[in-house]
N, C-alpha and C. Protein backbone atom coordinates (compact mmCIF):
# COMPACT_ATOMS: atom_id res chain seq x y z
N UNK A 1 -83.31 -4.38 -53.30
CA UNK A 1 -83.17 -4.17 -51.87
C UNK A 1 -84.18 -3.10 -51.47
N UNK A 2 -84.94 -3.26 -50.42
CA UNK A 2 -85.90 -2.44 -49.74
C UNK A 2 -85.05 -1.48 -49.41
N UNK A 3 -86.07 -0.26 -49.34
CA UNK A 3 -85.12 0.90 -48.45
C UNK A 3 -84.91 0.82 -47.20
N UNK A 4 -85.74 0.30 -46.55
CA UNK A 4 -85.21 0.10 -44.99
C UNK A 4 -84.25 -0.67 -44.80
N UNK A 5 -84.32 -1.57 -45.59
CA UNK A 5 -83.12 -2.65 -44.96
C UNK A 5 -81.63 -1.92 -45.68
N UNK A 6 -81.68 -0.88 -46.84
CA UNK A 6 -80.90 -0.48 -46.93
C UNK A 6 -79.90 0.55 -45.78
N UNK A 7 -81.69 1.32 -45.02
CA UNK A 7 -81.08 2.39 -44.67
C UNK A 7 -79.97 1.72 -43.04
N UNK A 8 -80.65 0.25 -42.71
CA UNK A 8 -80.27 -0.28 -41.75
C UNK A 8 -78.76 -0.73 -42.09
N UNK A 9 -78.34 -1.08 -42.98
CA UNK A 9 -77.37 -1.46 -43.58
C UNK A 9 -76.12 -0.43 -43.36
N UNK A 10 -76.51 0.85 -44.39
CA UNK A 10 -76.23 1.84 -44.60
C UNK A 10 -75.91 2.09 -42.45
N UNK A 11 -76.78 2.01 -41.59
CA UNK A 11 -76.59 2.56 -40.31
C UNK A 11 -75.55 1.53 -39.34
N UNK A 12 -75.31 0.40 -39.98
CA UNK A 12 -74.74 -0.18 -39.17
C UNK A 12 -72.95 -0.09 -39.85
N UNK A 13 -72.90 -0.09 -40.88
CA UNK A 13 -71.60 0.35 -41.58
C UNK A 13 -70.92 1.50 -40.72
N UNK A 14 -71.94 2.56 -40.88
CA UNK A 14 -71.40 3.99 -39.77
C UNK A 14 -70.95 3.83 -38.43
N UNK A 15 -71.33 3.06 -38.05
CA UNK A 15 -71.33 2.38 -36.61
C UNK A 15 -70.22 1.78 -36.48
N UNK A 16 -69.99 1.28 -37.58
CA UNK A 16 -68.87 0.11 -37.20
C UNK A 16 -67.57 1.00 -37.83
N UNK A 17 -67.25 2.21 -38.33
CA UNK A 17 -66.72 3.43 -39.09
C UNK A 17 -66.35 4.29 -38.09
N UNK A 18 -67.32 3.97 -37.14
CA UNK A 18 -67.52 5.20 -36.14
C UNK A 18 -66.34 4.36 -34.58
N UNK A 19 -67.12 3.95 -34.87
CA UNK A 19 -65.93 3.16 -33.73
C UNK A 19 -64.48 2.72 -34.04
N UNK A 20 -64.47 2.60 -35.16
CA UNK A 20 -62.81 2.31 -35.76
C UNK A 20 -62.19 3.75 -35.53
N UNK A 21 -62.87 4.90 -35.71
CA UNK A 21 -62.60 6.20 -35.54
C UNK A 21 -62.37 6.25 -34.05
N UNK A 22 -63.40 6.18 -33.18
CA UNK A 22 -63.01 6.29 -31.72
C UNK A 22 -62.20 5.80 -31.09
N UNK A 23 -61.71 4.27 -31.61
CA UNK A 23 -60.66 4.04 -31.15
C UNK A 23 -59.28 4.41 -31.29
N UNK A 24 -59.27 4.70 -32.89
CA UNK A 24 -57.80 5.52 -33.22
C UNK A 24 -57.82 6.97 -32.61
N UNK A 25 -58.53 8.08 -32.65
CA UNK A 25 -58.99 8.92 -31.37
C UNK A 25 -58.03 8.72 -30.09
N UNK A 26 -58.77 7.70 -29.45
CA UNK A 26 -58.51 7.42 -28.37
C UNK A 26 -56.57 7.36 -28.26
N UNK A 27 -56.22 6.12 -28.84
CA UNK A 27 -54.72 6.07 -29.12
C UNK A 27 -54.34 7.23 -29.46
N UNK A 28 -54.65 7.92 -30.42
CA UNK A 28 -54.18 9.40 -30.49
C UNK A 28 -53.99 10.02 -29.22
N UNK A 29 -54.76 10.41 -28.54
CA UNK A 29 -54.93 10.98 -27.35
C UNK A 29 -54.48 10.40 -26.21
N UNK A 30 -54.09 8.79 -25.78
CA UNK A 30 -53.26 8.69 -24.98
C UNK A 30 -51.63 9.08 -25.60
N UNK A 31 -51.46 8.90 -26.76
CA UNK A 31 -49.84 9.49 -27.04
C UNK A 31 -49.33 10.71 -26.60
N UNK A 32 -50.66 11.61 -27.15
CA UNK A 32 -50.78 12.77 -26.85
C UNK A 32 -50.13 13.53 -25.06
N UNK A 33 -50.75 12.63 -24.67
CA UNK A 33 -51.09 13.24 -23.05
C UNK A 33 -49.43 12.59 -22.50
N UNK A 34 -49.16 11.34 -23.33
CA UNK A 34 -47.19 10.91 -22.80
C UNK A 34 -46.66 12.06 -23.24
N UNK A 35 -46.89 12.45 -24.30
CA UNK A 35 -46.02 13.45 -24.64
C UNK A 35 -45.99 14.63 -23.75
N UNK A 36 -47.17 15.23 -23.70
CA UNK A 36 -47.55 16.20 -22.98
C UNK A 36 -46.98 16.13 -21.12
N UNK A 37 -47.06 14.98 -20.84
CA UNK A 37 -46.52 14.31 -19.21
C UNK A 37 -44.28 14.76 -19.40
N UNK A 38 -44.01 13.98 -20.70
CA UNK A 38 -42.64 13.93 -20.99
C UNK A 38 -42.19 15.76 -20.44
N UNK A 39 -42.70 16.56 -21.70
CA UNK A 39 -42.98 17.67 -21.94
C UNK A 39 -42.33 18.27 -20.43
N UNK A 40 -43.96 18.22 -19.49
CA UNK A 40 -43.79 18.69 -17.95
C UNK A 40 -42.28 18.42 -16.98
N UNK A 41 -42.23 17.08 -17.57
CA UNK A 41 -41.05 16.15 -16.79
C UNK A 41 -39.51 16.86 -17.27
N UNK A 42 -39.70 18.02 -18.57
CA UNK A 42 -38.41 18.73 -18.99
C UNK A 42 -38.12 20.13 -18.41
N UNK A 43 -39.46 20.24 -17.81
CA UNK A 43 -39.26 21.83 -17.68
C UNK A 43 -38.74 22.03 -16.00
N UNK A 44 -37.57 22.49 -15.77
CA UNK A 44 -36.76 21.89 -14.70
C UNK A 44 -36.68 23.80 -14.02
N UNK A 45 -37.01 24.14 -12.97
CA UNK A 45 -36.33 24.97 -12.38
C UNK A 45 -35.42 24.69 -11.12
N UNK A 46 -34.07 25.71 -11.03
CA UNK A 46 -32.81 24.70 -10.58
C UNK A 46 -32.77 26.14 -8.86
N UNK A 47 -32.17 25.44 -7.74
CA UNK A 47 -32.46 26.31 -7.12
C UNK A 47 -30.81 25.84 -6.10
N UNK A 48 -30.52 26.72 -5.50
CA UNK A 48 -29.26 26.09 -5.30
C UNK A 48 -29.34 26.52 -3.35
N UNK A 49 -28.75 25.02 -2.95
CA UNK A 49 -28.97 24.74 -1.67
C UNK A 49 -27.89 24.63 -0.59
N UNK A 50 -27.53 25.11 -0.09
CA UNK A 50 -26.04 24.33 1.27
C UNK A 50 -26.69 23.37 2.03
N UNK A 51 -25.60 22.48 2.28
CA UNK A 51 -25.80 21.75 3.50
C UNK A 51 -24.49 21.36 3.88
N UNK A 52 -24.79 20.04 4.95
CA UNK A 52 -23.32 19.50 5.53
C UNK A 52 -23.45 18.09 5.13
N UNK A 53 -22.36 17.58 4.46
CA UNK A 53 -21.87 16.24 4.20
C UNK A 53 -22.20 15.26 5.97
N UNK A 54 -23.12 13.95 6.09
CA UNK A 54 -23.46 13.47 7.06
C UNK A 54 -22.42 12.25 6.80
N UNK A 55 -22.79 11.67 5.84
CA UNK A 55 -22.17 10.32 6.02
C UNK A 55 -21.27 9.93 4.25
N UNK A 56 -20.13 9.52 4.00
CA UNK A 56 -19.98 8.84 2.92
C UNK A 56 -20.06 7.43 2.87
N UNK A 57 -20.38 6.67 1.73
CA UNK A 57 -20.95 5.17 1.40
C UNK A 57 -19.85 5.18 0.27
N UNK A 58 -19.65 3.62 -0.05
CA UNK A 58 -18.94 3.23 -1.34
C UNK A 58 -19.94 3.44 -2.36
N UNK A 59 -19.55 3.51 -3.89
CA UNK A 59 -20.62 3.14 -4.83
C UNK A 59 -20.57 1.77 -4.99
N UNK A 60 -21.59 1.14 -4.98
CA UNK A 60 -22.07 -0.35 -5.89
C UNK A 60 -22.51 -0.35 -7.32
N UNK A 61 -21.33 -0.65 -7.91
CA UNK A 61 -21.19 -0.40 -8.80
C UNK A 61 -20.90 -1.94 -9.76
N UNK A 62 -21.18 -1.92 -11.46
CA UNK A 62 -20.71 -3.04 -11.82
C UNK A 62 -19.20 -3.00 -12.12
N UNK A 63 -18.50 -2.08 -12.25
CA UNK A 63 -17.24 -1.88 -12.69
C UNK A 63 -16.44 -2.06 -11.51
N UNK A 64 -15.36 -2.73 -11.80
CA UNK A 64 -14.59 -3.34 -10.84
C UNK A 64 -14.12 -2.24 -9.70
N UNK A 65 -13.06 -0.96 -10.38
CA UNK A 65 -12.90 0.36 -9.69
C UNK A 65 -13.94 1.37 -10.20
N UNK A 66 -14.70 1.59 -9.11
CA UNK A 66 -15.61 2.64 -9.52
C UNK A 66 -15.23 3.88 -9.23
N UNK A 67 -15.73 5.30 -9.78
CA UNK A 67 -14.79 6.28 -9.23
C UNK A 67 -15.66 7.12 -8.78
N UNK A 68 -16.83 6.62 -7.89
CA UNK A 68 -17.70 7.74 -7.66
C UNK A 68 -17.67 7.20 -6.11
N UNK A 69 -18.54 7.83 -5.28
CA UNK A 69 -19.36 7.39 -4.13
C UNK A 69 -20.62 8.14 -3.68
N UNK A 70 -20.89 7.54 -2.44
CA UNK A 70 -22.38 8.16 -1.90
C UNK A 70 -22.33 8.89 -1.30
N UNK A 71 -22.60 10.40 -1.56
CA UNK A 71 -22.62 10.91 -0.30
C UNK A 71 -24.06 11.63 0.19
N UNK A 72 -24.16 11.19 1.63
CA UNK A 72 -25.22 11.66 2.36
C UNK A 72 -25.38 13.26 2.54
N UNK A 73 -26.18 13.94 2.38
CA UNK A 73 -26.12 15.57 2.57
C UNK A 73 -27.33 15.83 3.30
N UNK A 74 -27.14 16.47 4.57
CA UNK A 74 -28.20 17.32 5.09
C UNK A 74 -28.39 18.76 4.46
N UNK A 75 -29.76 19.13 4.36
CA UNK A 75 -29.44 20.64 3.56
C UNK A 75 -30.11 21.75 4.87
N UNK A 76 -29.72 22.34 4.75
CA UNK A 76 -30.26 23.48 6.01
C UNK A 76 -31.62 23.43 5.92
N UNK A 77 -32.12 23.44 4.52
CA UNK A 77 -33.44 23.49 5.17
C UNK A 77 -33.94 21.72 5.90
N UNK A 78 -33.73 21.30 5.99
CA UNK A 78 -34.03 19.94 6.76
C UNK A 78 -33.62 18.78 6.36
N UNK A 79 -34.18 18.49 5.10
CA UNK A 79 -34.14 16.80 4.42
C UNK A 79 -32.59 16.34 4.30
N UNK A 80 -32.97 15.10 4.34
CA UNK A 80 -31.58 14.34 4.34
C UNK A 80 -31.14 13.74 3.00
N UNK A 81 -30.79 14.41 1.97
CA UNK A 81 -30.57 13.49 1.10
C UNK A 81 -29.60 12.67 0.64
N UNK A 82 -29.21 11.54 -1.27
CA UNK A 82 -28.14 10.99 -1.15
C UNK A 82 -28.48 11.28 -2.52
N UNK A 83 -26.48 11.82 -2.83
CA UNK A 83 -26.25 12.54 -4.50
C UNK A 83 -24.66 11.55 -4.35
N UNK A 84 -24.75 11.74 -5.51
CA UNK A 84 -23.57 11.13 -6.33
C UNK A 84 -21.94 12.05 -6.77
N UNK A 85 -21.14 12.17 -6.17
CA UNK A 85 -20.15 12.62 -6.38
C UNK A 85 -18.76 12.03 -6.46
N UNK A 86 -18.17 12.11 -7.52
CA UNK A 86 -16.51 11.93 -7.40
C UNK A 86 -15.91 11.57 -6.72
N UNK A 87 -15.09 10.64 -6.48
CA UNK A 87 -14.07 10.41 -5.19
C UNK A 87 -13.04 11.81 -5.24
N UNK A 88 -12.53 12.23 -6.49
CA UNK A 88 -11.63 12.80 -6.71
C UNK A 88 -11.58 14.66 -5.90
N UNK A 89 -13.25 14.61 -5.78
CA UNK A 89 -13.32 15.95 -4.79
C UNK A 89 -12.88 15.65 -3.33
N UNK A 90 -12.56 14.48 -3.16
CA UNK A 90 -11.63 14.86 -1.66
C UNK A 90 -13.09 15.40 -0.67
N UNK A 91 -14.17 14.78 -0.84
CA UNK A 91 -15.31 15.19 0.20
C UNK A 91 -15.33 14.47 1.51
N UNK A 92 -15.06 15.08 2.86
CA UNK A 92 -15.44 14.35 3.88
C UNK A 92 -16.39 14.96 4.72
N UNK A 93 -16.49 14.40 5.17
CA UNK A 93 -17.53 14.21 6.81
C UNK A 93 -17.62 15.40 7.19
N UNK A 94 -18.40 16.93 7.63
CA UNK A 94 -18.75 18.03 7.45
C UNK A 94 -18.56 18.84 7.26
N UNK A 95 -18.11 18.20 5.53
CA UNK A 95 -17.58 19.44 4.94
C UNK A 95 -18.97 20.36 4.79
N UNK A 96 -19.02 21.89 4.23
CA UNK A 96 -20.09 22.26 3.64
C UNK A 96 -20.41 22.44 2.16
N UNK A 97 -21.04 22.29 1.55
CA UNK A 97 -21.21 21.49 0.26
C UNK A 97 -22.54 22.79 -0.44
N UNK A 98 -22.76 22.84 -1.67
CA UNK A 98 -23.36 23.19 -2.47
C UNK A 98 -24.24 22.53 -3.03
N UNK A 99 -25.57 22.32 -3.14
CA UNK A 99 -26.11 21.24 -3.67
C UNK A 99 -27.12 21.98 -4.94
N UNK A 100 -27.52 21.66 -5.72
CA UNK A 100 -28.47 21.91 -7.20
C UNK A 100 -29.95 21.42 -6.81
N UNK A 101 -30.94 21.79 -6.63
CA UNK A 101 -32.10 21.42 -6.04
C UNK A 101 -32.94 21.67 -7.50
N UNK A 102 -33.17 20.35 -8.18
CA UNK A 102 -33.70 20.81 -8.95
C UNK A 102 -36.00 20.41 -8.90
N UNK A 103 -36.15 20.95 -9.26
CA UNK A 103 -37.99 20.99 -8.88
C UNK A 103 -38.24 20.98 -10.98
N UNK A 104 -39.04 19.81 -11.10
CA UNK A 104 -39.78 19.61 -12.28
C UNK A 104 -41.46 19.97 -11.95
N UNK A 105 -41.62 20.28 -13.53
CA UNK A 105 -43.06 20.45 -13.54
C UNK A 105 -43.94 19.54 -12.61
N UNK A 106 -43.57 18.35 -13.25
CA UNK A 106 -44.27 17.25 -12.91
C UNK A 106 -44.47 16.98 -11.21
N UNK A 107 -43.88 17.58 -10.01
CA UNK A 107 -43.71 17.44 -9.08
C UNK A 107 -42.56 16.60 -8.44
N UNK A 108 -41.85 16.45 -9.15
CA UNK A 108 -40.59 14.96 -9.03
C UNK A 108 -39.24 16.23 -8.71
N UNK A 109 -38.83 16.15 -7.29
CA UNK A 109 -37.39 16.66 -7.09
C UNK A 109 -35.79 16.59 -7.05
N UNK A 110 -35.07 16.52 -7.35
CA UNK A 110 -33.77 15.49 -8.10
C UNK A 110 -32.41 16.60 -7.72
N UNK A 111 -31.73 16.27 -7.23
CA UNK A 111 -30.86 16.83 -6.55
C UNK A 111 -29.45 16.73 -7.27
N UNK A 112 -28.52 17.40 -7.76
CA UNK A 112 -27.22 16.94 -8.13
C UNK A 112 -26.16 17.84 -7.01
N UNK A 113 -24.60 17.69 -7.43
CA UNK A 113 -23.73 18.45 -6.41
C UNK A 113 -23.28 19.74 -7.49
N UNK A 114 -23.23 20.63 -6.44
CA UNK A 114 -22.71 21.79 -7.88
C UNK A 114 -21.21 21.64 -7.91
């Protein structure tokens, strides 16, 4: 075998080495960055809100008796939201309520009842 055609040989092997590499790389590094996204999506600061109960809804639910419902909450500072609470708290129509305002890294806001 000539040396050139070796060294061509020899250069296209690397090549084709090199790219099997970049692609596992690559997959590496999108896992990486889910994880890293997950990560953000855990780190939760919780901030606690009043408002007034606007409206209650049934839950739709698959279970025949469900034991929750909807309730609508205005919070003083403005927004209108809808959290999930108990029938068994006996919540009506303006009462004033406690709400859990929670704020993730990620920018995603999620509300529970305290």
């Amino acid at each position: 075998m000539r040396d050139e055609t070796r060294r061509r040989l020899n250069r296209a092997i690397w090549l084709e080495r090199a790219k099997y590499i970049g692609i596992g790389l690559g997959i590496l590094s999108a896992i990486g960055l889910a994880f890293g996204y997950e990560t953000l999506d855990l780190k939760v600061d919780d901030k606690e809100v009043a408002g007034v109960v606007r409206d209650i809804e049934p839950l739709v639910a698959k279970k025949v008796a469900a034991s929750g419902e909807n309730v609508i909450v205005k919070l003083d500072g403005g927004p209108v939201i809808r959290i999930l609470a108990y029938k068994s708290r006996g919540l009506k129509i303006g009462d004033k309520i406690e709400v859990m305002e929670h704020h993730h890294a990620t920018g995603r806001v999620t509300h529970t009842l305290k």
